[in-house]
N, C-alpha and C. Protein backbone atom coordinates (compact mmCIF):
# COMPACT_ATOMS: atom_id res chain seq x y z
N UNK A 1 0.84 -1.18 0.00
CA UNK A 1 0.00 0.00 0.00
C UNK A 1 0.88 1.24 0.00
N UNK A 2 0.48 2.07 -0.82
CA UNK A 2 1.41 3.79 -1.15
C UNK A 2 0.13 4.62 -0.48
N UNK A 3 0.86 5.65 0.33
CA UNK A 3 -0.26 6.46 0.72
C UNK A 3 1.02 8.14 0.90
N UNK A 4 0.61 8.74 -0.05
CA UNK A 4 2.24 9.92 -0.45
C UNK A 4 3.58 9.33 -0.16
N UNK A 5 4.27 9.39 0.70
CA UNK A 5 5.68 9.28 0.82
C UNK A 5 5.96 7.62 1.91
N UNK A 6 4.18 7.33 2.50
CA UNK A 6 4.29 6.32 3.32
C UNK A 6 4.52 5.10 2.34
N UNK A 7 5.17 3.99 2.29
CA UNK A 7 5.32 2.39 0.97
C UNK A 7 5.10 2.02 2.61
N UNK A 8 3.93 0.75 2.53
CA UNK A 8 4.04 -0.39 3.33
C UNK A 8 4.97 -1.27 3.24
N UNK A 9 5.54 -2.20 4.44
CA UNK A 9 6.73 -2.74 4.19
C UNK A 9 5.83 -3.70 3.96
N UNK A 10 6.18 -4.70 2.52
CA UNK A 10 6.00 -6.08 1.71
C UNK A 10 6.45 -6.85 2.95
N UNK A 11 4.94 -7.68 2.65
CA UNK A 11 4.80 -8.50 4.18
C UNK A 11 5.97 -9.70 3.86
N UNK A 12 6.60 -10.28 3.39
CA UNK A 12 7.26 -10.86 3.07
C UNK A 12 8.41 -10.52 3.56
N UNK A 13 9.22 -9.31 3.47
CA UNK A 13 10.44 -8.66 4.33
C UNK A 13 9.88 -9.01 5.90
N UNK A 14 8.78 -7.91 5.73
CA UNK A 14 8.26 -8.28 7.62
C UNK A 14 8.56 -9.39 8.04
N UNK A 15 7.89 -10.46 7.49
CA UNK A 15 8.09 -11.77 7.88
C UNK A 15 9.91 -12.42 8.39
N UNK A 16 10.81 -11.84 7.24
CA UNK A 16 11.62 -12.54 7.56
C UNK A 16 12.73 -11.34 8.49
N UNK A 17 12.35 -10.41 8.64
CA UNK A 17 12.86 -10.02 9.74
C UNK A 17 12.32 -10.22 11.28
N UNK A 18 10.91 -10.28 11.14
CA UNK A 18 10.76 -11.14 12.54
C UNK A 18 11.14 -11.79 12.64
N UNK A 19 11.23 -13.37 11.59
CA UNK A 19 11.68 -14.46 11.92
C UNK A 19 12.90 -13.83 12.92
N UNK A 20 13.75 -13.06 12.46
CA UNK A 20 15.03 -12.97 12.93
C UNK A 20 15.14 -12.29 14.42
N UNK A 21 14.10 -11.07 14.71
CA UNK A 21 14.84 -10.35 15.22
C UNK A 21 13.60 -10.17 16.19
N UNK A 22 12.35 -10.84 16.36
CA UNK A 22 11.07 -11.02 16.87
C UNK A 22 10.37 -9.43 18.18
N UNK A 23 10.38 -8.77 16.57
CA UNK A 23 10.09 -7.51 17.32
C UNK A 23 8.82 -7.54 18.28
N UNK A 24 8.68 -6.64 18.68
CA UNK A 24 7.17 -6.57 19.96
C UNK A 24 6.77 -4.93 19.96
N UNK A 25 7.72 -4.17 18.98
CA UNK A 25 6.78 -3.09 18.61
C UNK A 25 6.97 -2.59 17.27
N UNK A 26 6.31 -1.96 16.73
CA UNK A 26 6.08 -0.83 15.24
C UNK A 26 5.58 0.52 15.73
N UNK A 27 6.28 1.30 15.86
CA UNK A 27 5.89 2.66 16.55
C UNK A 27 5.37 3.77 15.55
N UNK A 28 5.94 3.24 13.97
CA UNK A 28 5.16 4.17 13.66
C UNK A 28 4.58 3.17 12.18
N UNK A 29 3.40 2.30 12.41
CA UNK A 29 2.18 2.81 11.56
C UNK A 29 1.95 3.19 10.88
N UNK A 30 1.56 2.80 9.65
CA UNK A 30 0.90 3.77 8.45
C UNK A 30 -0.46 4.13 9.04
N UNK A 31 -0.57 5.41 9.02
CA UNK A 31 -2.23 6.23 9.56
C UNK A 31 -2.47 6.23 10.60
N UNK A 32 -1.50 6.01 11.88
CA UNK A 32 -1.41 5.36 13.16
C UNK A 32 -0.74 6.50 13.94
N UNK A 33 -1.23 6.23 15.49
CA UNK A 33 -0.46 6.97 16.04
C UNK A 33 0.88 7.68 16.14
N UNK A 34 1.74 9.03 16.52
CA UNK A 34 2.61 9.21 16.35
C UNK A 34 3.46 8.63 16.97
N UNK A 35 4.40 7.67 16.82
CA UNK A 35 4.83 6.89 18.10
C UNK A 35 6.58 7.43 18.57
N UNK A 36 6.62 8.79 17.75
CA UNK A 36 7.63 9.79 18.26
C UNK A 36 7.04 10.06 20.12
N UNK A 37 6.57 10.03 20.19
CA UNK A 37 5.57 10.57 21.59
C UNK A 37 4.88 9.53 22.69
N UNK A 38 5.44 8.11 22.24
CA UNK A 38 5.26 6.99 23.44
C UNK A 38 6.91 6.34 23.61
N UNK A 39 6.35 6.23 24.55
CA UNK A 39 7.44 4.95 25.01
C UNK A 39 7.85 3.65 24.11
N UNK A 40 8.87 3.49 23.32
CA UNK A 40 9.55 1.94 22.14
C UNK A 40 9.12 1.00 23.08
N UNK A 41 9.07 -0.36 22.20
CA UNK A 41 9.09 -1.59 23.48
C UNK A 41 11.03 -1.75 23.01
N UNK A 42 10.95 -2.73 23.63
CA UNK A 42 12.81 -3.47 23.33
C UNK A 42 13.47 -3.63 21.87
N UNK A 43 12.26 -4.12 21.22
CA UNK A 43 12.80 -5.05 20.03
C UNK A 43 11.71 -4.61 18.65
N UNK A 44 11.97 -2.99 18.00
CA UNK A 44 11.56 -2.59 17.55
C UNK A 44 11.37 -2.33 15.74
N UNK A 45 10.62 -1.85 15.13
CA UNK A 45 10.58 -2.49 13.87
C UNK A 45 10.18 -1.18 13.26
N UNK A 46 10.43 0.13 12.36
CA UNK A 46 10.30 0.80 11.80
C UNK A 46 10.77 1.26 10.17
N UNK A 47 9.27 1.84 10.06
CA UNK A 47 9.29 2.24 8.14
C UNK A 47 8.92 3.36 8.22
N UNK A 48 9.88 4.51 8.76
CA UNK A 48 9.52 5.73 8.57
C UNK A 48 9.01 6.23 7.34
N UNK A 49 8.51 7.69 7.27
CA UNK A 49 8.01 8.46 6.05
C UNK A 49 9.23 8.58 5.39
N UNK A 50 9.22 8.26 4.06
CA UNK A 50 10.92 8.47 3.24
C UNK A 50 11.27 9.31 3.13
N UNK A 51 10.16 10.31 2.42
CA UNK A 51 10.70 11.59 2.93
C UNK A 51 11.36 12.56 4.18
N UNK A 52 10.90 12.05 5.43
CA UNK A 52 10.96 12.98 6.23
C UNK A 52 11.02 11.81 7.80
N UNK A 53 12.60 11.26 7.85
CA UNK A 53 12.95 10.20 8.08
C UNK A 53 13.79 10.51 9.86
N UNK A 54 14.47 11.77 9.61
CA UNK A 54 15.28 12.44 10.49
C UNK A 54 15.16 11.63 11.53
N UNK A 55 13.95 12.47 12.06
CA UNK A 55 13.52 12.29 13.40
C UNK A 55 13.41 11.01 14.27
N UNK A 56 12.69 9.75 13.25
CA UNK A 56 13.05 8.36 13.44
C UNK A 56 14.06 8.12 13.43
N UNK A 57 14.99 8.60 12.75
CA UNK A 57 16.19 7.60 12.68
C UNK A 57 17.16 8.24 14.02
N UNK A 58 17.14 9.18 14.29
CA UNK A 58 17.85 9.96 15.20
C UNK A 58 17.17 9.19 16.77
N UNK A 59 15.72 9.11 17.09
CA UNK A 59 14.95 8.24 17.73
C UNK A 59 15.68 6.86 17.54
N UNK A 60 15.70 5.97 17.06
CA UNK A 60 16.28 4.41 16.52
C UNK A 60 17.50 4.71 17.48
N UNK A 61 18.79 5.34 16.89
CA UNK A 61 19.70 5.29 17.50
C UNK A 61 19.80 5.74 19.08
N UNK A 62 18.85 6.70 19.44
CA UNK A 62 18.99 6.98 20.94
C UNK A 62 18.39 5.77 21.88
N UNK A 63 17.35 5.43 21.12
CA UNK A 63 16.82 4.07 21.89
C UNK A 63 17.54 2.59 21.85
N UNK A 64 18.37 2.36 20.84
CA UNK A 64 19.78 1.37 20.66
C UNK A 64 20.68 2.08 22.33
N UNK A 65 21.23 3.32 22.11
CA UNK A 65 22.09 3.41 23.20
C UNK A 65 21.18 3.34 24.75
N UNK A 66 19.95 3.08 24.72
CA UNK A 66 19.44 2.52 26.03
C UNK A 66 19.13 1.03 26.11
N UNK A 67 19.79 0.34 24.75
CA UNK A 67 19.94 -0.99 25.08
C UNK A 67 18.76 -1.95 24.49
N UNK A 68 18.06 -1.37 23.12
CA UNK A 68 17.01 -1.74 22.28
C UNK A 68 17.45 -2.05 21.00
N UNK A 69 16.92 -2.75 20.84
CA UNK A 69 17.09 -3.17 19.17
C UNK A 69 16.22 -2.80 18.69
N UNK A 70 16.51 -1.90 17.44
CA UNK A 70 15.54 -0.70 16.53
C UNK A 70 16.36 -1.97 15.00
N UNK A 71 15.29 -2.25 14.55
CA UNK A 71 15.45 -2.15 12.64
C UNK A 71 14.51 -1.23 11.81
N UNK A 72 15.39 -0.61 10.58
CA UNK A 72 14.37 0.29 10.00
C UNK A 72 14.78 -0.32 8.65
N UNK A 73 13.68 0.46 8.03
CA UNK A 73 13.39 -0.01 6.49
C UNK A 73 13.59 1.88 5.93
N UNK A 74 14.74 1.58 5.23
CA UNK A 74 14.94 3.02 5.26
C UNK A 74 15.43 3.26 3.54
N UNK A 75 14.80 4.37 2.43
CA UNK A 75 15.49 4.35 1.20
C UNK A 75 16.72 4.26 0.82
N UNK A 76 17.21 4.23 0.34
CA UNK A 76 19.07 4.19 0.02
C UNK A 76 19.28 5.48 -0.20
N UNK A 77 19.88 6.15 0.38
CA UNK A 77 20.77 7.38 0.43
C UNK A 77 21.57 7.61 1.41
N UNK A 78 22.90 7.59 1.06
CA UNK A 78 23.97 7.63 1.64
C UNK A 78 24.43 8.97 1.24
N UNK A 79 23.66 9.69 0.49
CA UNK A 79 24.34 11.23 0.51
C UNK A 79 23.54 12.44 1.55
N UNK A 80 22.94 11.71 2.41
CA UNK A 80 22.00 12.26 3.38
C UNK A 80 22.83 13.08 4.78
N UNK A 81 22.31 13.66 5.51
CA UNK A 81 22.88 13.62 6.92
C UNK A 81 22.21 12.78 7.96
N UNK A 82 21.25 12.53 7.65
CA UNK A 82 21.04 11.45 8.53
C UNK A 82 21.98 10.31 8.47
N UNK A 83 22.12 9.66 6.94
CA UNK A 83 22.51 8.72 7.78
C UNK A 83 24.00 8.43 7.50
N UNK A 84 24.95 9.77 7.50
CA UNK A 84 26.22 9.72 8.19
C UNK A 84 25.78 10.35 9.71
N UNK A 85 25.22 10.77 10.60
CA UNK A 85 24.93 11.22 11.63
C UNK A 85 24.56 10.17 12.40
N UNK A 86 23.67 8.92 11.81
CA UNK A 86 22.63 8.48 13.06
C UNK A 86 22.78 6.77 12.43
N UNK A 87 23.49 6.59 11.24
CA UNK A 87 23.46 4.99 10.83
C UNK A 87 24.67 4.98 10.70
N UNK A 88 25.94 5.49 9.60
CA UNK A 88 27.05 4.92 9.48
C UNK A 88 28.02 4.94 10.67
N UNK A 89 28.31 3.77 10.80
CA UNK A 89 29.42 3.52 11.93
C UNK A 89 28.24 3.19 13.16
N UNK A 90 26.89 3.64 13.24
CA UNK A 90 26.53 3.17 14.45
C UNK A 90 25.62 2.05 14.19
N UNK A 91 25.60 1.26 12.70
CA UNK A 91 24.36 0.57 12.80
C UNK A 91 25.04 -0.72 11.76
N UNK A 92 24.59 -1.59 11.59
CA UNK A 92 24.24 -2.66 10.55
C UNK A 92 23.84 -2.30 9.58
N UNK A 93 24.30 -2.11 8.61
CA UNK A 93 23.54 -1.96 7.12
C UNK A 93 23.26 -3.03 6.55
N UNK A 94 22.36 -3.08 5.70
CA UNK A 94 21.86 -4.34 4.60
C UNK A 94 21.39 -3.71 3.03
N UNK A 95 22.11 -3.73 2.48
CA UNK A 95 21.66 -2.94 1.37
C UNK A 95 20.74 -4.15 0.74
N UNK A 96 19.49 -3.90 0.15
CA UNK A 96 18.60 -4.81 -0.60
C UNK A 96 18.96 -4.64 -2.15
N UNK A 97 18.92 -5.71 -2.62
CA UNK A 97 19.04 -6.14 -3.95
C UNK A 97 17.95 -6.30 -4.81
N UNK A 98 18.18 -4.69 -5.68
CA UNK A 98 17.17 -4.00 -6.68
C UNK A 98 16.31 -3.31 -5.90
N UNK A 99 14.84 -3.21 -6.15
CA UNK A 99 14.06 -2.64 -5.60
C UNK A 99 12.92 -2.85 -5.21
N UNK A 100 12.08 -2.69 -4.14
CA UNK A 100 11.07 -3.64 -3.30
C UNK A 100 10.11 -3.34 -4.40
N UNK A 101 9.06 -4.45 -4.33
CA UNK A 101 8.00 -4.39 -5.12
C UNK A 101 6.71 -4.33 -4.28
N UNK A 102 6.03 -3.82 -4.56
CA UNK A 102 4.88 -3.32 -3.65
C UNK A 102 3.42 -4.13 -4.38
N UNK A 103 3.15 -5.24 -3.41
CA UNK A 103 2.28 -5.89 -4.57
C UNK A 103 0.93 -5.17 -5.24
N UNK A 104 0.74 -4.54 -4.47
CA UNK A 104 -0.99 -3.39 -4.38
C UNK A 104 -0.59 -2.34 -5.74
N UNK A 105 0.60 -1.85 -5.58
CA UNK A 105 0.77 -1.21 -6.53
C UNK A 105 1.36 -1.42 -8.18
N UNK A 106 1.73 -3.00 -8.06
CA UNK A 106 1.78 -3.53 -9.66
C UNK A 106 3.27 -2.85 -10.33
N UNK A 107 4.31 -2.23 -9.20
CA UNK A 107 5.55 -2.09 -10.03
C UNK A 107 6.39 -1.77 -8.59
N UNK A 108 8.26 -1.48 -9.12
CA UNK A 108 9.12 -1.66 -8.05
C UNK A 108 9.23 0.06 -7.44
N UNK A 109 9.18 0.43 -6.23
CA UNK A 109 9.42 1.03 -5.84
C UNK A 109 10.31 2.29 -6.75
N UNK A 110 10.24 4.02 -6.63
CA UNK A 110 11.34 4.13 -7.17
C UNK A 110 12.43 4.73 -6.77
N UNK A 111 12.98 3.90 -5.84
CA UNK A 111 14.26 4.15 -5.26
C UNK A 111 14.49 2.58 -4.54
N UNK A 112 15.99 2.26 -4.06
CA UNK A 112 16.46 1.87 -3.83
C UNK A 112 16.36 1.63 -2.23
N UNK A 113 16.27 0.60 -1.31
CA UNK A 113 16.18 0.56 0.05
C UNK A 113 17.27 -0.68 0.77
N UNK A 114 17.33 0.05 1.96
CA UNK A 114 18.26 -0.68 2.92
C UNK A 114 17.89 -0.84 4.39
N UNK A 115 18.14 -1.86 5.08
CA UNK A 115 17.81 -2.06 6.36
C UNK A 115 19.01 -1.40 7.55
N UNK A 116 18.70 -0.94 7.83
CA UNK A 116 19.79 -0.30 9.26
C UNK A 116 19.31 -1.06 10.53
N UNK A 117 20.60 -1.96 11.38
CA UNK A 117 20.09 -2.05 12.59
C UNK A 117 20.95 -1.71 13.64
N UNK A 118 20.13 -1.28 14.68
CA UNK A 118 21.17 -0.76 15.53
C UNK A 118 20.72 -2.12 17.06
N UNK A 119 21.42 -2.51 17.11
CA UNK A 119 22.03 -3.65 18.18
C UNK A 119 22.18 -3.36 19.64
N UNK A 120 21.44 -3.42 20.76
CA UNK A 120 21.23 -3.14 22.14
C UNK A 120 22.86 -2.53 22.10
N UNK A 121 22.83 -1.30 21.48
CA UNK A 121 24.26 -0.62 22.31
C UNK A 121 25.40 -0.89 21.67
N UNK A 122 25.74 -1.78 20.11
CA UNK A 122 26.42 -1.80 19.87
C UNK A 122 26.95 -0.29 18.73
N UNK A 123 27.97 0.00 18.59
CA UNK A 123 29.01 0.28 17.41
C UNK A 123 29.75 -0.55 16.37
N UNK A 124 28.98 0.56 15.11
CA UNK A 124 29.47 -0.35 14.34
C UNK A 124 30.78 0.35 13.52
N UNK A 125 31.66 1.22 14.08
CA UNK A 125 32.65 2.50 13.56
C UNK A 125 33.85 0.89 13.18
């Protein structure tokens, strides 16, 4: 599902990152509460707005250094400040191969995406 700048994450990724990493929250929702403004659980799972990503991702990493595991589903841009500020050196990257396909919408995304995780407190410099 596309709703402006929101892409649902393809339940299929979901799936196999729970398998892995068996989150217990999604704070932010497509059409859903702002979850800038509650409390993360531990083992967290986010697809910020692509456009306008900052704030999550800057969030992700402060809640990693209290000892949470944040994964995000985040576009590929590495010419950003976010994410020399708040992912490189502090997170896991996964760059995805080509571009997600969104089944509702009948073609691939158009940009490029990568998973960032940041690890109960680790560095990744």
């Amino acid at each position: 599902m596309k709703h402006g700048d929101n892409w649902a994450t393809p339940k299929w990724l979901y799936d196999k990152l729970n398998a892995e990493f068996q989150f217990n929250d999604d704070p932010c929702p497509m059409g859903g509460e702002n979850g800038l403004d509650r409390e993360w659980g531990s083992r967290v799972f986010i697809n910020p707005p692509y456009s306008r990503p900052t704030q999550w991702i800057k969030r992700a990493y402060e809640e990693s250094r209290k000892g949470k595991l944040v994964v995000a589903l985040l576009r590929s841009d590495t010419s950003t400040a976010w994410f020399h500020d708040w992912i490189y050196g502090k997170a896991e990257i996964r760059f995805l191969r080509g571009r997600l396909e969104y089944s509702d919408e009948g073609m691939p995304a158009p940009f490029a995406s990568f998973i960032a995780i940041w690890k109960l407190g680790e560095s990744h410099a």
